[in-house]
Protein backbone atom coordinates (compact mmCIF):
# COMPACT_ATOMS: atom_id res chain seq x y z
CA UNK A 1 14.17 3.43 27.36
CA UNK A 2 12.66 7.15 26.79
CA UNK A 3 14.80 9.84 26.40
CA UNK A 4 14.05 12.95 29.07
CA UNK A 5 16.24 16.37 28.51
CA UNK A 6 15.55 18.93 32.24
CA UNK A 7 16.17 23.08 31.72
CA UNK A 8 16.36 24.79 34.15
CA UNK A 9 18.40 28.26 34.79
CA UNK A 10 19.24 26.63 38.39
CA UNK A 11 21.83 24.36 38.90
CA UNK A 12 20.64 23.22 42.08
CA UNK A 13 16.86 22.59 40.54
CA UNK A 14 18.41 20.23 37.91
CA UNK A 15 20.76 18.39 40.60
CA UNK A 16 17.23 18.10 42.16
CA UNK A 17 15.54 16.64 39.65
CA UNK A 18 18.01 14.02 38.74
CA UNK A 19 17.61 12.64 41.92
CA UNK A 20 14.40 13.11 43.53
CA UNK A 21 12.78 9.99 41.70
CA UNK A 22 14.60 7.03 40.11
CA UNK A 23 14.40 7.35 36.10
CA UNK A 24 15.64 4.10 35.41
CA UNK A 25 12.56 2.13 37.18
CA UNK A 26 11.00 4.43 35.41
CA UNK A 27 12.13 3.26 31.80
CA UNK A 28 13.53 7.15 31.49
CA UNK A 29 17.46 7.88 30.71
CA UNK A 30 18.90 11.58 31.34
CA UNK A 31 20.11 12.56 28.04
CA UNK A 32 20.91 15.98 28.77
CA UNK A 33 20.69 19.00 30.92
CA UNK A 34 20.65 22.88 29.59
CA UNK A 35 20.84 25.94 31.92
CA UNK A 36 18.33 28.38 29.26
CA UNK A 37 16.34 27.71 26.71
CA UNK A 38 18.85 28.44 23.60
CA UNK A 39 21.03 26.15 25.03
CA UNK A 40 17.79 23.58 25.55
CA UNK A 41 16.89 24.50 21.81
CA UNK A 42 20.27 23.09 20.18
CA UNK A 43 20.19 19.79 22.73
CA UNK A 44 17.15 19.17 21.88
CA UNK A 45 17.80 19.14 18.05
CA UNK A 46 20.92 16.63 19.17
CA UNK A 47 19.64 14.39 21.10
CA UNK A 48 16.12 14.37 20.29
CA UNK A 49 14.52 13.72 23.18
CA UNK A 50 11.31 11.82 24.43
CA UNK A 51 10.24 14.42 27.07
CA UNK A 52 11.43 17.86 28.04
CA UNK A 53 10.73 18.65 31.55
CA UNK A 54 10.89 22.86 31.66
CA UNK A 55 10.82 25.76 33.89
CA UNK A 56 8.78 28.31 31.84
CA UNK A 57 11.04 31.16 33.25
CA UNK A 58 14.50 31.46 31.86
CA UNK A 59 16.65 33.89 30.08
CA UNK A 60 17.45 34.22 26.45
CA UNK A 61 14.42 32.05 25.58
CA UNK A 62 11.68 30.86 27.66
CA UNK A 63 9.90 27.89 28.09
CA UNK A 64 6.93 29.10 26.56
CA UNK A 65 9.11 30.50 23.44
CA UNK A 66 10.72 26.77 23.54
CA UNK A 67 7.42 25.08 23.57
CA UNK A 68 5.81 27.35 20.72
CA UNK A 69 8.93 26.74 18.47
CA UNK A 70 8.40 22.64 18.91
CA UNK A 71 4.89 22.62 18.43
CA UNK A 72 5.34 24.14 14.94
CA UNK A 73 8.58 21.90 14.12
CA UNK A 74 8.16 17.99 12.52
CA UNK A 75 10.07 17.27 15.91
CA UNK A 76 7.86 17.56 18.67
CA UNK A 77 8.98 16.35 21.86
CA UNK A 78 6.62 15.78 25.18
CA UNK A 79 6.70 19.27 27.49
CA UNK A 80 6.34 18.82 30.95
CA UNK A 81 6.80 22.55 32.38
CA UNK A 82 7.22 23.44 36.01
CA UNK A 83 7.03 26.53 37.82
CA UNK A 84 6.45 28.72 41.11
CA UNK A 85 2.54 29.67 42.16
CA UNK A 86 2.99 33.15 40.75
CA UNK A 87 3.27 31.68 37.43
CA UNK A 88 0.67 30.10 36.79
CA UNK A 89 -1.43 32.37 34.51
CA UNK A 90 1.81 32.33 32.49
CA UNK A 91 1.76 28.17 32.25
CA UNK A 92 -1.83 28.00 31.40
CA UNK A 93 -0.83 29.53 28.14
CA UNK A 94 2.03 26.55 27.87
CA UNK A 95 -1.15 24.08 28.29
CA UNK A 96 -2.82 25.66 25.14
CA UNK A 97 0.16 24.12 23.37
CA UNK A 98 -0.13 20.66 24.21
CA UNK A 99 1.95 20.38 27.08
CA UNK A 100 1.56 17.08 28.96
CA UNK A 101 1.67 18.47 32.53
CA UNK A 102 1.71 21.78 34.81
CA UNK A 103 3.72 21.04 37.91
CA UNK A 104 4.41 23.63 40.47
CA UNK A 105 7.59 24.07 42.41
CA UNK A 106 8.49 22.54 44.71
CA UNK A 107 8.62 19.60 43.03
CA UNK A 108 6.67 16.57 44.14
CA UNK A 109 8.21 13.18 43.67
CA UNK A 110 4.82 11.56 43.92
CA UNK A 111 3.41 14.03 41.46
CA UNK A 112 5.77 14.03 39.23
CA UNK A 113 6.35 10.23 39.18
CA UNK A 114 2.68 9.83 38.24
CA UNK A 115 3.04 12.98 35.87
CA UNK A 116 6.10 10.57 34.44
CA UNK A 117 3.81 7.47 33.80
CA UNK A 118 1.24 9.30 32.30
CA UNK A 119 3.56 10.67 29.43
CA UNK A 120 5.32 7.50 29.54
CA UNK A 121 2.01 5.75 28.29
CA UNK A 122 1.10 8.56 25.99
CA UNK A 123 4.32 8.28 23.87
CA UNK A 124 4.21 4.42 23.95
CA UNK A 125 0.76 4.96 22.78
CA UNK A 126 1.56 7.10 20.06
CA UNK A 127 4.58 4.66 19.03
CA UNK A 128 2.11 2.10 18.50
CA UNK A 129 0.04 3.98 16.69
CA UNK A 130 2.22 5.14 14.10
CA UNK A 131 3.87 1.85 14.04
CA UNK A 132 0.72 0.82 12.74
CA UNK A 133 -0.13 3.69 10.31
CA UNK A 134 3.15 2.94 8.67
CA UNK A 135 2.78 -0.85 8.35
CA UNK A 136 -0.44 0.46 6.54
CA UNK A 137 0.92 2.82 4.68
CA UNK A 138 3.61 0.51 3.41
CA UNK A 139 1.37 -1.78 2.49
CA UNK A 140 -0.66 0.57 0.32
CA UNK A 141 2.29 1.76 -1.11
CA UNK A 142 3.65 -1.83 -1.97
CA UNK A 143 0.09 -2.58 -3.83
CA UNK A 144 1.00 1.04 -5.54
CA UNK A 145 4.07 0.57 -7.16
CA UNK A 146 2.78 -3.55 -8.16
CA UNK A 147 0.22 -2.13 -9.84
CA UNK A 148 2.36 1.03 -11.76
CA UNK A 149 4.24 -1.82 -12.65
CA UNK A 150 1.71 -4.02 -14.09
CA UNK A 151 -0.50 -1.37 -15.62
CA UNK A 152 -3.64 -2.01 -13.46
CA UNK A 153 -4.16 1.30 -12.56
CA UNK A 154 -6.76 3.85 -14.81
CA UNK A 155 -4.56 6.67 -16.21
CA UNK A 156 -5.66 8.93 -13.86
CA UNK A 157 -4.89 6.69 -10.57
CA UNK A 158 -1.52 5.85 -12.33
CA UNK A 159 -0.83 9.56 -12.55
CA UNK A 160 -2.00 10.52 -8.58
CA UNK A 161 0.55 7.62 -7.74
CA UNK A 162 3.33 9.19 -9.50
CA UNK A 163 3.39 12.58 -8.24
CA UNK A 164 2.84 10.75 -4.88
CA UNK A 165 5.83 8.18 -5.25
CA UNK A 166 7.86 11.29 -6.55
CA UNK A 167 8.28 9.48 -10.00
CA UNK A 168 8.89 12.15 -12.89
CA UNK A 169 9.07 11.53 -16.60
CA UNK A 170 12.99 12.21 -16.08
CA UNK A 171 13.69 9.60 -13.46
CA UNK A 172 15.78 6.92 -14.08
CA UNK A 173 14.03 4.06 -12.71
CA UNK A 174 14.91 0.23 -12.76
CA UNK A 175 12.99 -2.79 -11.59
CA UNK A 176 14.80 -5.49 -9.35
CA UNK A 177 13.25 -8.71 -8.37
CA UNK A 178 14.52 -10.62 -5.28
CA UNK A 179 13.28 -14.69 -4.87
CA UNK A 180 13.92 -16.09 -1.69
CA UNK A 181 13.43 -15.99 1.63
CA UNK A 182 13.60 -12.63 3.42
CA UNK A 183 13.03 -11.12 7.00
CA UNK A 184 9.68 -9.58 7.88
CA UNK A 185 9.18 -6.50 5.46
CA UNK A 186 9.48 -4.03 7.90
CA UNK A 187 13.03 -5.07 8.52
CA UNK A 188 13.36 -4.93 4.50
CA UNK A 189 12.21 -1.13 4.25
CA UNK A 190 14.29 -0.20 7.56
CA UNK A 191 17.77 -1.94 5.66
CA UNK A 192 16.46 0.40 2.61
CA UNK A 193 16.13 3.80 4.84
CA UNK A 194 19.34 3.20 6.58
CA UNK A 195 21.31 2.64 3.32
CA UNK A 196 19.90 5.86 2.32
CA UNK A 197 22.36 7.45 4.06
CA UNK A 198 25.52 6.20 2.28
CA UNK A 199 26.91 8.91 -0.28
CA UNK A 200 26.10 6.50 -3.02
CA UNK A 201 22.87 5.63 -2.60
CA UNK A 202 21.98 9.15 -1.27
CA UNK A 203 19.87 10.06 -4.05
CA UNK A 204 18.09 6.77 -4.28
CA UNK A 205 14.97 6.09 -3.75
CA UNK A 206 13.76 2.50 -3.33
CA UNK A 207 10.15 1.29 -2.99
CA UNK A 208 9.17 -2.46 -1.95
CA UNK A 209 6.81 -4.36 -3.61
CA UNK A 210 5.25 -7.81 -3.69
CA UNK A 211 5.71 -9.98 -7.05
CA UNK A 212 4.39 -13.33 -6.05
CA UNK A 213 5.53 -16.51 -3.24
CA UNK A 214 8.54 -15.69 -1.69
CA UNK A 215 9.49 -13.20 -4.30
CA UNK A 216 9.38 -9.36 -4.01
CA UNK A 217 10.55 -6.82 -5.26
CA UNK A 218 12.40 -3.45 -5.69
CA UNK A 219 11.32 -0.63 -7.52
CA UNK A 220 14.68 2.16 -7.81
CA UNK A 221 14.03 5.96 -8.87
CA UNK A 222 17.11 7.85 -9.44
CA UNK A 223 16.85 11.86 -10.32
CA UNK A 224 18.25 12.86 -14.21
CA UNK A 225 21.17 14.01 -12.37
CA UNK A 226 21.38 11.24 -9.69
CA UNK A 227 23.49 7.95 -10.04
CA UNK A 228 23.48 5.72 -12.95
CA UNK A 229 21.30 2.74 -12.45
CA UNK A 230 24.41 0.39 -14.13
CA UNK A 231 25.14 -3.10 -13.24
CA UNK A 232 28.02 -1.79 -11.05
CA UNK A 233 26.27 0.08 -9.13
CA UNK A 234 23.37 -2.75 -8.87
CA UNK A 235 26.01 -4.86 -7.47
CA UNK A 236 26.89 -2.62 -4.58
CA UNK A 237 23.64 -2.37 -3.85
CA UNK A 238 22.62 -6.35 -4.21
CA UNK A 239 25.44 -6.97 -1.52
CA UNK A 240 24.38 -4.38 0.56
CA UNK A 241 20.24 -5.67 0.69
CA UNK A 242 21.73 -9.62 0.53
CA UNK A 243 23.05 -9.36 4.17
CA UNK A 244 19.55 -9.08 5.09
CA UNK A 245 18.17 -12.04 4.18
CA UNK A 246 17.95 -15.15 6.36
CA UNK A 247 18.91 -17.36 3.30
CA UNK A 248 19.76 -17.57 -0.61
CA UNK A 249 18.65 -14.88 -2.55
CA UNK A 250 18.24 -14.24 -6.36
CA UNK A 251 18.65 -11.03 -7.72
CA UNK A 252 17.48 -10.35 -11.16
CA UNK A 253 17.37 -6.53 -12.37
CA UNK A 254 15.85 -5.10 -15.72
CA UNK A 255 18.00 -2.11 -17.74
CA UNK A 256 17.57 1.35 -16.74
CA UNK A 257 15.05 3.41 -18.78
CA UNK A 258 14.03 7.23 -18.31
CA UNK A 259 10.91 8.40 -17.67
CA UNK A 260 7.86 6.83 -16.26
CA UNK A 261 6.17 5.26 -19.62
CA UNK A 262 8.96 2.55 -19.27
CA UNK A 263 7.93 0.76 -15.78
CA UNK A 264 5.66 -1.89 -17.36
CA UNK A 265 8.86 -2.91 -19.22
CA UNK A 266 11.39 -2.33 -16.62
CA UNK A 267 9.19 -5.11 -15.02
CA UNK A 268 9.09 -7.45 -17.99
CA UNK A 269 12.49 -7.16 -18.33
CA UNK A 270 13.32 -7.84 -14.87
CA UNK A 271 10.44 -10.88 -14.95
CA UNK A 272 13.04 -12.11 -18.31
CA UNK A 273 16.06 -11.74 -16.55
CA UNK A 274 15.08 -14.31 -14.13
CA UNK A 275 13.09 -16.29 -16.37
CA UNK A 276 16.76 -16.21 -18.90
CA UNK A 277 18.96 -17.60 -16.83
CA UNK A 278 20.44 -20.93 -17.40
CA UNK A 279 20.69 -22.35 -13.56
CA UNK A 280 17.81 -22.00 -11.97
CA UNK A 281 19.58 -22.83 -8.68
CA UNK A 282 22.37 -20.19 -9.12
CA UNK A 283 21.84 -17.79 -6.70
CA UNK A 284 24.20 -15.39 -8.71
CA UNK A 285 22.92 -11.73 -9.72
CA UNK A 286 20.65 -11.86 -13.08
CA UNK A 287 20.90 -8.65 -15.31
CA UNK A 288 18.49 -8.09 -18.33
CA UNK A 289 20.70 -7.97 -21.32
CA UNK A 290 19.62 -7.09 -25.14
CA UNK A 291 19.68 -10.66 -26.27
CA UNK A 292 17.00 -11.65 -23.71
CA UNK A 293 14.39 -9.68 -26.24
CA UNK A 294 14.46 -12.12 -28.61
CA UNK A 295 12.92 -14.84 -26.23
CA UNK A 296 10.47 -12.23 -24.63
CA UNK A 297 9.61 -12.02 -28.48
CA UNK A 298 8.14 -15.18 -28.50
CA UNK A 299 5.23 -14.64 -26.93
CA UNK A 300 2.91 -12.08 -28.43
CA UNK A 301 2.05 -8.98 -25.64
CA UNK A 302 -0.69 -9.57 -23.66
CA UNK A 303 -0.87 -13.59 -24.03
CA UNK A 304 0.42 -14.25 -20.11
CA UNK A 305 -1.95 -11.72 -19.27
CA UNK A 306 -4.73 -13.01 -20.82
CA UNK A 307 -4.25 -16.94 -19.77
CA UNK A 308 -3.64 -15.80 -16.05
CA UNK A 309 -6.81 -13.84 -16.57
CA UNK A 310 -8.75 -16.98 -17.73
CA UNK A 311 -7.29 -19.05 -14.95
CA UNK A 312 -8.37 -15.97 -12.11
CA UNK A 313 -11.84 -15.69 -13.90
CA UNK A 314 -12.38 -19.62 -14.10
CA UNK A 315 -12.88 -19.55 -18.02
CA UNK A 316 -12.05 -22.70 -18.93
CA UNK A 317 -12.96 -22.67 -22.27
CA UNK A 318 -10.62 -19.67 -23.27
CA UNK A 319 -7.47 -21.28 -21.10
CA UNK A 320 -7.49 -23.95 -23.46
CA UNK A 321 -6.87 -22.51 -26.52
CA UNK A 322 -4.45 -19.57 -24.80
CA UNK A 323 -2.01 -22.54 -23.32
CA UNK A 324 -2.11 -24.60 -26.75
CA UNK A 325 -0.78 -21.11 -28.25
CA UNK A 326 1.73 -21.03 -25.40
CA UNK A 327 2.75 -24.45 -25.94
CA UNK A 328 3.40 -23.89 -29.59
CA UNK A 329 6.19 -20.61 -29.21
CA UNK A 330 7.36 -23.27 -26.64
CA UNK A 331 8.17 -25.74 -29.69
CA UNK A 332 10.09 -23.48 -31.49
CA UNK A 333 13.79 -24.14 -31.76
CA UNK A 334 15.05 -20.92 -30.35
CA UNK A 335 13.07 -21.58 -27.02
CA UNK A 336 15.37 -22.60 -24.16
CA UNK A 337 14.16 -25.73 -21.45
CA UNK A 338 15.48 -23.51 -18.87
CA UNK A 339 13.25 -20.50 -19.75
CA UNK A 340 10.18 -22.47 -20.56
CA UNK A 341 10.17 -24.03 -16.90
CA UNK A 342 11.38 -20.52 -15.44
CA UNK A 343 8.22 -18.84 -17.20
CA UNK A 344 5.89 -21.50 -16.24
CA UNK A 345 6.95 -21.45 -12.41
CA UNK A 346 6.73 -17.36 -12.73
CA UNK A 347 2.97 -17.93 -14.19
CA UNK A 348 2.44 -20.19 -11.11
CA UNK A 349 4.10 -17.57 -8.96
CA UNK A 350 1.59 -14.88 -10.03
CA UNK A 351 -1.12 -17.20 -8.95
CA UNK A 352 0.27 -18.17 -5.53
CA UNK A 353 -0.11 -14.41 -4.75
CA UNK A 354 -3.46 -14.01 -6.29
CA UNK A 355 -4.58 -17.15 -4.20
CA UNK A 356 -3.57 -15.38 -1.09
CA UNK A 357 -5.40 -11.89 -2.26
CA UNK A 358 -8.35 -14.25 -2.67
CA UNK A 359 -8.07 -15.75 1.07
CA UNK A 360 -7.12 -18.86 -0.05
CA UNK A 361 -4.12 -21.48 0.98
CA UNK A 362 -1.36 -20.52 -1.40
CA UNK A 363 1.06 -22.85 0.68
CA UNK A 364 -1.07 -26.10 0.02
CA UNK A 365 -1.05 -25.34 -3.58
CA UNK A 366 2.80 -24.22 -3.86
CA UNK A 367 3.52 -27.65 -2.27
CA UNK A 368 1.38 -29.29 -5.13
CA UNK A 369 3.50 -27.44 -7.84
CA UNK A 370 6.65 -27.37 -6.82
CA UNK A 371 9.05 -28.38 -7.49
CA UNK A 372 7.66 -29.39 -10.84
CA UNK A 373 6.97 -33.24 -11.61
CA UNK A 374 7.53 -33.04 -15.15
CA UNK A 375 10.22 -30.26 -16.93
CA UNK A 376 10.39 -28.81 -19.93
CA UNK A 377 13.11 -31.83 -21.62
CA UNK A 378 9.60 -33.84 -22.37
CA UNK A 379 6.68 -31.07 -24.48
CA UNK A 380 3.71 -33.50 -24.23
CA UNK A 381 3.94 -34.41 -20.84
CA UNK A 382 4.41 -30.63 -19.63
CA UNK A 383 1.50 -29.11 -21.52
CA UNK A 384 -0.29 -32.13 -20.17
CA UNK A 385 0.77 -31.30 -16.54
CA UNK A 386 0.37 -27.96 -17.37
CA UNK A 387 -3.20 -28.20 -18.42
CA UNK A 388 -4.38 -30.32 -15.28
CA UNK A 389 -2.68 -27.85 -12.71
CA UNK A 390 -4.33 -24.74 -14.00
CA UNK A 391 -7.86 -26.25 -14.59
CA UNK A 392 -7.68 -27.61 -11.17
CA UNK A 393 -6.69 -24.29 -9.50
CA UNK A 394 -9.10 -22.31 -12.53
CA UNK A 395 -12.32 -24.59 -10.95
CA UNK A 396 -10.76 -23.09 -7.19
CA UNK A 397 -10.82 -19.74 -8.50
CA UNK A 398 -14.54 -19.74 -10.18
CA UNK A 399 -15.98 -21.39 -6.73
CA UNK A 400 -14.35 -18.54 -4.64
CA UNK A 401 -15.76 -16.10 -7.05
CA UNK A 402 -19.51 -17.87 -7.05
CA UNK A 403 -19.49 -17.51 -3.20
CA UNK A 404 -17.65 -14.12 -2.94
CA UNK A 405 -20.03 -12.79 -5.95
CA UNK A 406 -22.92 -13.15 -4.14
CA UNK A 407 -21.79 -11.49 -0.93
CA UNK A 408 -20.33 -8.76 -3.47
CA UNK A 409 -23.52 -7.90 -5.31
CA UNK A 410 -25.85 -8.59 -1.84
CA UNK A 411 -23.52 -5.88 -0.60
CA UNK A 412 -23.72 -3.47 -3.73
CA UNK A 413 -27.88 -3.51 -3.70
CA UNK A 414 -27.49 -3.40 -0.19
CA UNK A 415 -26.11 0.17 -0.86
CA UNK A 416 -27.86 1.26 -2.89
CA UNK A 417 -31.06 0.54 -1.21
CA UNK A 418 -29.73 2.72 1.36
CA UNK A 419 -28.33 5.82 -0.91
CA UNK A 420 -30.35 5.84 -4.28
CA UNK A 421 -31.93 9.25 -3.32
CA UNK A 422 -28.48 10.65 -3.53
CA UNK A 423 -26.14 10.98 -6.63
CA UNK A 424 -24.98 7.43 -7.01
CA UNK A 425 -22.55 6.14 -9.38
CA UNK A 426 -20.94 2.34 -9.32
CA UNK A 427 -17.84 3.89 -8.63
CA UNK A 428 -19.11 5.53 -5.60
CA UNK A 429 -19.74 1.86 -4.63
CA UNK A 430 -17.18 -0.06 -5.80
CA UNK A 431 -14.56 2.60 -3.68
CA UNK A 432 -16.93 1.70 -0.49
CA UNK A 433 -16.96 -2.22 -0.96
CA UNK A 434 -13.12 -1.73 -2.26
CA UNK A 435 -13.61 -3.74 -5.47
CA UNK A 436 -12.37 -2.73 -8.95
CA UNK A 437 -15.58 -0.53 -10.39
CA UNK A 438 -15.63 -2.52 -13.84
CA UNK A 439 -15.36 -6.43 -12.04
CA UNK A 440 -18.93 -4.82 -9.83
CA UNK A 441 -20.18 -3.70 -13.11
CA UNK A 442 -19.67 -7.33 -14.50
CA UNK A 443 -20.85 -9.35 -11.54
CA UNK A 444 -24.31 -7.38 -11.11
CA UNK A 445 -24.85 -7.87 -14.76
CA UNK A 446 -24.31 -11.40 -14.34
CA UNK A 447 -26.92 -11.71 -11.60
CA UNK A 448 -29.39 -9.06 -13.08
CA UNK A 449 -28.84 -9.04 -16.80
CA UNK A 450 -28.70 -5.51 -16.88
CA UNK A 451 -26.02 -3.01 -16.37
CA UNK A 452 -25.70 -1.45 -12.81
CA UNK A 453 -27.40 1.80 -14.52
CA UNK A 454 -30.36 0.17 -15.58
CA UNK A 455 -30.64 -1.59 -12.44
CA UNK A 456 -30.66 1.56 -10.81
CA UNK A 457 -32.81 3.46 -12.58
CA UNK A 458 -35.46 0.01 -11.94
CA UNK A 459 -35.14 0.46 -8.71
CA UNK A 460 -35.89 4.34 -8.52
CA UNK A 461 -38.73 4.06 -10.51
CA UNK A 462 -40.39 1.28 -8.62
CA UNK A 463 -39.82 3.94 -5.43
CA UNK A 464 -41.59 6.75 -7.44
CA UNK A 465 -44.50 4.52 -8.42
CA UNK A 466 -45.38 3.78 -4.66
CA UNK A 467 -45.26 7.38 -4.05
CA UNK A 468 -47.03 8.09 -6.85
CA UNK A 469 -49.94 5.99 -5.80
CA UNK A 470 -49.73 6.63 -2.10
CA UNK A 471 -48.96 10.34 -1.40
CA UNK A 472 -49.81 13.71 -2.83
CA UNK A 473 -46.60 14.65 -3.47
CA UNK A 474 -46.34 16.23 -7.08
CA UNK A 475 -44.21 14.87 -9.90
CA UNK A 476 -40.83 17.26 -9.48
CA UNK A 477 -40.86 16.32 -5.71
CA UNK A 478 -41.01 12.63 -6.29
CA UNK A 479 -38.42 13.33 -9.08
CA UNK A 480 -36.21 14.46 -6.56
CA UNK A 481 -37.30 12.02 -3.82
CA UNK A 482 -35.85 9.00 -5.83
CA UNK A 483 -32.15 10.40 -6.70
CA UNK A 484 -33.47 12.63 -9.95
CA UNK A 485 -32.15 16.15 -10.24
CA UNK A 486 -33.17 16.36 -13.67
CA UNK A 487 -37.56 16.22 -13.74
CA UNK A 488 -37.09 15.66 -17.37
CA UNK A 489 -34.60 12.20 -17.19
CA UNK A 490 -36.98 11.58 -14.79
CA UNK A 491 -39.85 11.56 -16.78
CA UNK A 492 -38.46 10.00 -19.82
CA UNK A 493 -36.74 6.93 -17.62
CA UNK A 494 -40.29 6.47 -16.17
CA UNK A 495 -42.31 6.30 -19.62
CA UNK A 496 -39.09 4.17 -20.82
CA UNK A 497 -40.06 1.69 -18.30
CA UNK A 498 -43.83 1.61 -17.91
CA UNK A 499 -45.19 2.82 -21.16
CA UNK A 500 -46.66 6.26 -19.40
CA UNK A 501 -45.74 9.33 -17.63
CA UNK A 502 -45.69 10.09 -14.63
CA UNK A 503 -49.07 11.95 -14.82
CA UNK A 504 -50.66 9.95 -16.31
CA UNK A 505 -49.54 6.74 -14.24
CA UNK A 506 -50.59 8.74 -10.96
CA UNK A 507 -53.90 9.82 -12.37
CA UNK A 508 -54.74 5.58 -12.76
C-alpha cells in the first residue's frame, strides 16, 4: 500500500478527510496526521510518506514553505495541496513546484478520489522506473568491478571507475568468490544494503559481480581506518550472505591488500583459494593462505589468459601449443589432482560466461563438461579430453565471430558513411556500436586489409574526387566538405593516394 500523511490546522478538516473516501480500496494507508506544518515537517522525515495531502495555509510553516523545503531535499514526497477560492493565486505558486493536484475546499470525494488515482499511478510509475534504472545500473556496475578485477579496462577507464566505486589507494579491499546457487541478484544486493546497517559491517562496502556459471562474486572495500578484512570477520560475514542462498554455497576469499594496484591479485588469489582446496564438494569457507603461491607459481602470468584468449578468438593453432605448456606444469610433482581439475573447471567456468556474453547456450555446453568424464588421476587422457572440449567450443566461438564480424564491420562503414564529414575517430564508433575500440580496429582490418584510418581517409578522398569533378567548389571547401580541417593533410592524403593534387586532379 502507499503511504498518505493529511495537515491541516483543523481538526475537523482532517476527521473529514479520513473519512470522506475509503483509502484502503484505494491501496492508500493513513500514516499520520499533523495540525501545522513543523509538526508535518518532522512526520514526514519519520514516516516517509507516499503523498502529503496539504492545506497551503497554516501557522509556523506553510504549505508552500513545506513544499519548497521537499522539493530541494533527496526525499520528495507527492503534494496534493488544498485550499479555499481566495487562495488560489497563492496555490498556483505550489503548482510551480511540482505539486500533483490543486483542490479547493470543500473537498470533493469524486475529485479527490480521481485526484488519488492519478498520483497513485504516477508513483507506481516512477517505482517502475527506477526499479529499472537500478537493475541497469547494477548491472553496469557488476561488469565494472569484473573488469577492475581482471584488468580489462584502459588506465584511464580503470581510474573513472575508481573514483566512481569510491575505491582509494588506501582501501582495504578483498575479493570473495561465492559458487552455487543463489536467489535473483537483486535479492543478493538488497541482503548486502540491509547488512549495511549492522555496527560491524557499517563501514563496508560490498559490490557484486559476475565470475562465471553459477559463480559470482564479492568485491569488499573497507576505509584505512575501517574494519580489518581478517578471516574472522569474513566468517561473520559468510554466515550472514549464506542464509540467502537457496542451496550450498562455497565461499572462497583472497587476503586483504591496501590500495587499489592489488585487485587483479586479490582476484587471483581468491580464483586459488578455490582452485586449492582439497574437497571439491566441501562446501566449507576457502581462505587464500601464503602456501597457495607456490602452486599459483606454476603457471607463468598471463598463460590462462592467453589460452582462454585463443579459445574466445578461435586460434587453433596457438591453443595447441599454450595447453601442451599447461599440461607440462601439470606433470610436475608439486601439482595437486585436486587443483589441476579445480583450475580446469574454473577455465571452463570463464567460458560458460563468455558463451552467454556471446548469445550463445552456456547450459548445453555446461551439461557437456560437467561433471568431468575424465580427472586429473590419469595425465594423457585429461589433456586428451581437454584438447577435444576446447577445440570443439574454440570452432563455436570463431563461427559466432564470422557471422557477428560481418554485422560488426557492415555496421562500422555503415557509420561512417553517415558521419565522415565530421571528426571521426574508431573510438567514436566503437562507443556507438559498444564494442572494444581495438577488437573494431582488428576486424575491419581483417575485411579491408587496411587499418580503420586508412580506410577512412579512402573513403574521403573518393568523396572529394566526385566533387572535384562535378562542382565548382574550390579545394579548401571540398577539404572541409569530406571531414578535413587541415587543407594541407588534405592535400598530402590526396596526392598519397592518387599520385596528384588536388589541382591538378580537378584541372583533368
Amino acid at each position: 500500500m502507499l503511504k498518505v500523511l493529511f495537515v491541516d490546522d483543523e481538526p475537523l478538516m482532517l476527521e473529514g478527510l479520513r473519512l470522506l473516501v475509503d483509502w484502503e480500496e484505494l491501496d492508500f494507508e493513513v500514516c499520520g496526521e499533523a495540525l501545522d506544518g513543523e509538526d508535518a515537517l518532522q512526520l514526514i522525515h519519520s514516516t516517509r510518506p507516499d503523498l502529503v495531502i496539504t492545506d497551503v495555509r497554516m501557522p509556523v510553516i506553510d504549505g508552500l514553505e513545506l513544499i519548497k523545503i521537499f522539493a530541494e531535499s533527496d526525499f520528495q514526497p507527492k503534494f496534493i495541496i488544498f485550499s479555499g477560492y481566495a487562495d488560489f493565486e497563492y496555490a498556483k505558486e505550489a503548482l510551480r513546484y511540482g505539486v500533483s493536484n490543486y483542490l479547493t475546499k470543500p473537498l470533493d470525494e469524486r475529485e479527490l478520489t480521481e485526484a488519488l488515482q492519478t498520483v497513485a499511478e504516477q508513483i507506481r510509475a516512477e517505482r517502475k522506473l527506477a526499479s529499472r534504472q537500478e537493475l541497469v545500473s547494477a548491472f553496469i556496475q557488476a561488469e565494472t568491478v569484473s573488469r577492475l578485477l581482471t584488468r580489462e579496462n584502459a588506465e584511464e577507464e580503470a581510474e573513472e571507475a575508481l573514483q566512481v566505486l569510491g575505491i582509494h589507494p588506501g582501501s582495504r579491499i578483498c575479493c570473495v568468490l561465492a559458487q552455487g546457487d543463489s536467489l535473483d541478484s537483486s535479492h543478493l544486493r538488497s541482503q548486502v544494503y540491509s547488512m549495511s546497517v549492522k555496527e560491524m559491517f557499517r563501514n563496508l562496502s560490498v559490490y557484486l559481480f559476475m565470475a562465471g556459471s553459477h559463480k559470482h562474486g564479492y568485491l569488499l572495500v573497507s576505509p584505512p581506518e575501517g574494519p580489518e578484512l581478517d578471516p574472522t570477520m569474513l566468517e561473520y560475514w559468510f554466515n550472514e550472505m549464506q542464509t540467502q542462498y537457496s542451496g550450498p554455497v562455497f565461499f572462497s576469499a583472497s587476503l586483504e591488500h591496501r590500495g587499489t594496484a592489488f585487485l587483479n591479485v586479490a582476484y587471483h588469489e581468491a580464483l586459488a583459494a578455490e582452485l586449492c582446496r582439497s574437497d571439491l564438494n566441501n562446501c566449507e569457507t576457502g581462505f587464500f593462505q601464503e602456501q597457495d603461491k607456490d602452486q599459483m607459481a606454476l603457471l607463468p602470468a598471463g598463460l590462462k589468459k592467453s589460452l582462454l584468449q585463443s579459445v574466445t578468438e578461435g586460434q587453433l593453432d596457438p591453443l595447441s601449443s599454450q595447453l601442451s605448456d599447461v599440461f607440462k606444469i601439470f606433470s610436475a610433482d608439486s601439482t595437486s589432482s585436486a587443483w589441476i581439475d579445480a583450475f580446469l573447471s574454473n577455465i571452463k567456468a570463464e567460458l560458460l560466461r563468455e558463451i552467454d556474453v556471446r548469445g550463445g547456450d552456456s547450459a548445453s555446453w555446461a551439461d557437456k563438461w560437467f561433471p568431468p568424464r575424465v580427472t586429473a588421476c590419469c595425465l594423457p587422457l585429461l589433456e586428451q579430453q581437454t584438447k577435444e572440449d576446447l577445440y570443439e567450443v574454440a570452432e563455436w566461438f570463431a563461427s559466432v565471430d564470422n557471422h557477428q564480424e560481418d554485422l560488426l564491420v557492415t555496421a562500422a562503414i555503415d557509420y561512417v558513411r553517415e558521419h565522415y564529414q565530421k571528426k571521426l575517430k574508431l573510438q567514436d564508433i566503437a562507443k556507438h556500436l559498444h564494442v572494444n575500440s581495438a577488437y573494431l580496429g582488428q576486424r575491419i582490418k581483417k575485411r579491408y586489409g587496411i587499418s580503420f584510418n586508412e580506410f577512412l581517409h579512402e573513403y574521403r578522398i573518393e568523396k572529394a574526387k566526385k566533387l572535384l569533378r562535378r562542382t565548382d567548389m574550390c579545394i579548401s571547401d571540398i577539404s572541409e566538405r569530406v571531414g578535413y580541417s587541415d587543407a594541407d593533410l588534405f592535400a598530402a592524403k590526396f596526392k598519397a593516394l592518387n599520385g596528384v593534387s588536388p589541382s591538378v586532379y580537378k584541372k583533368g
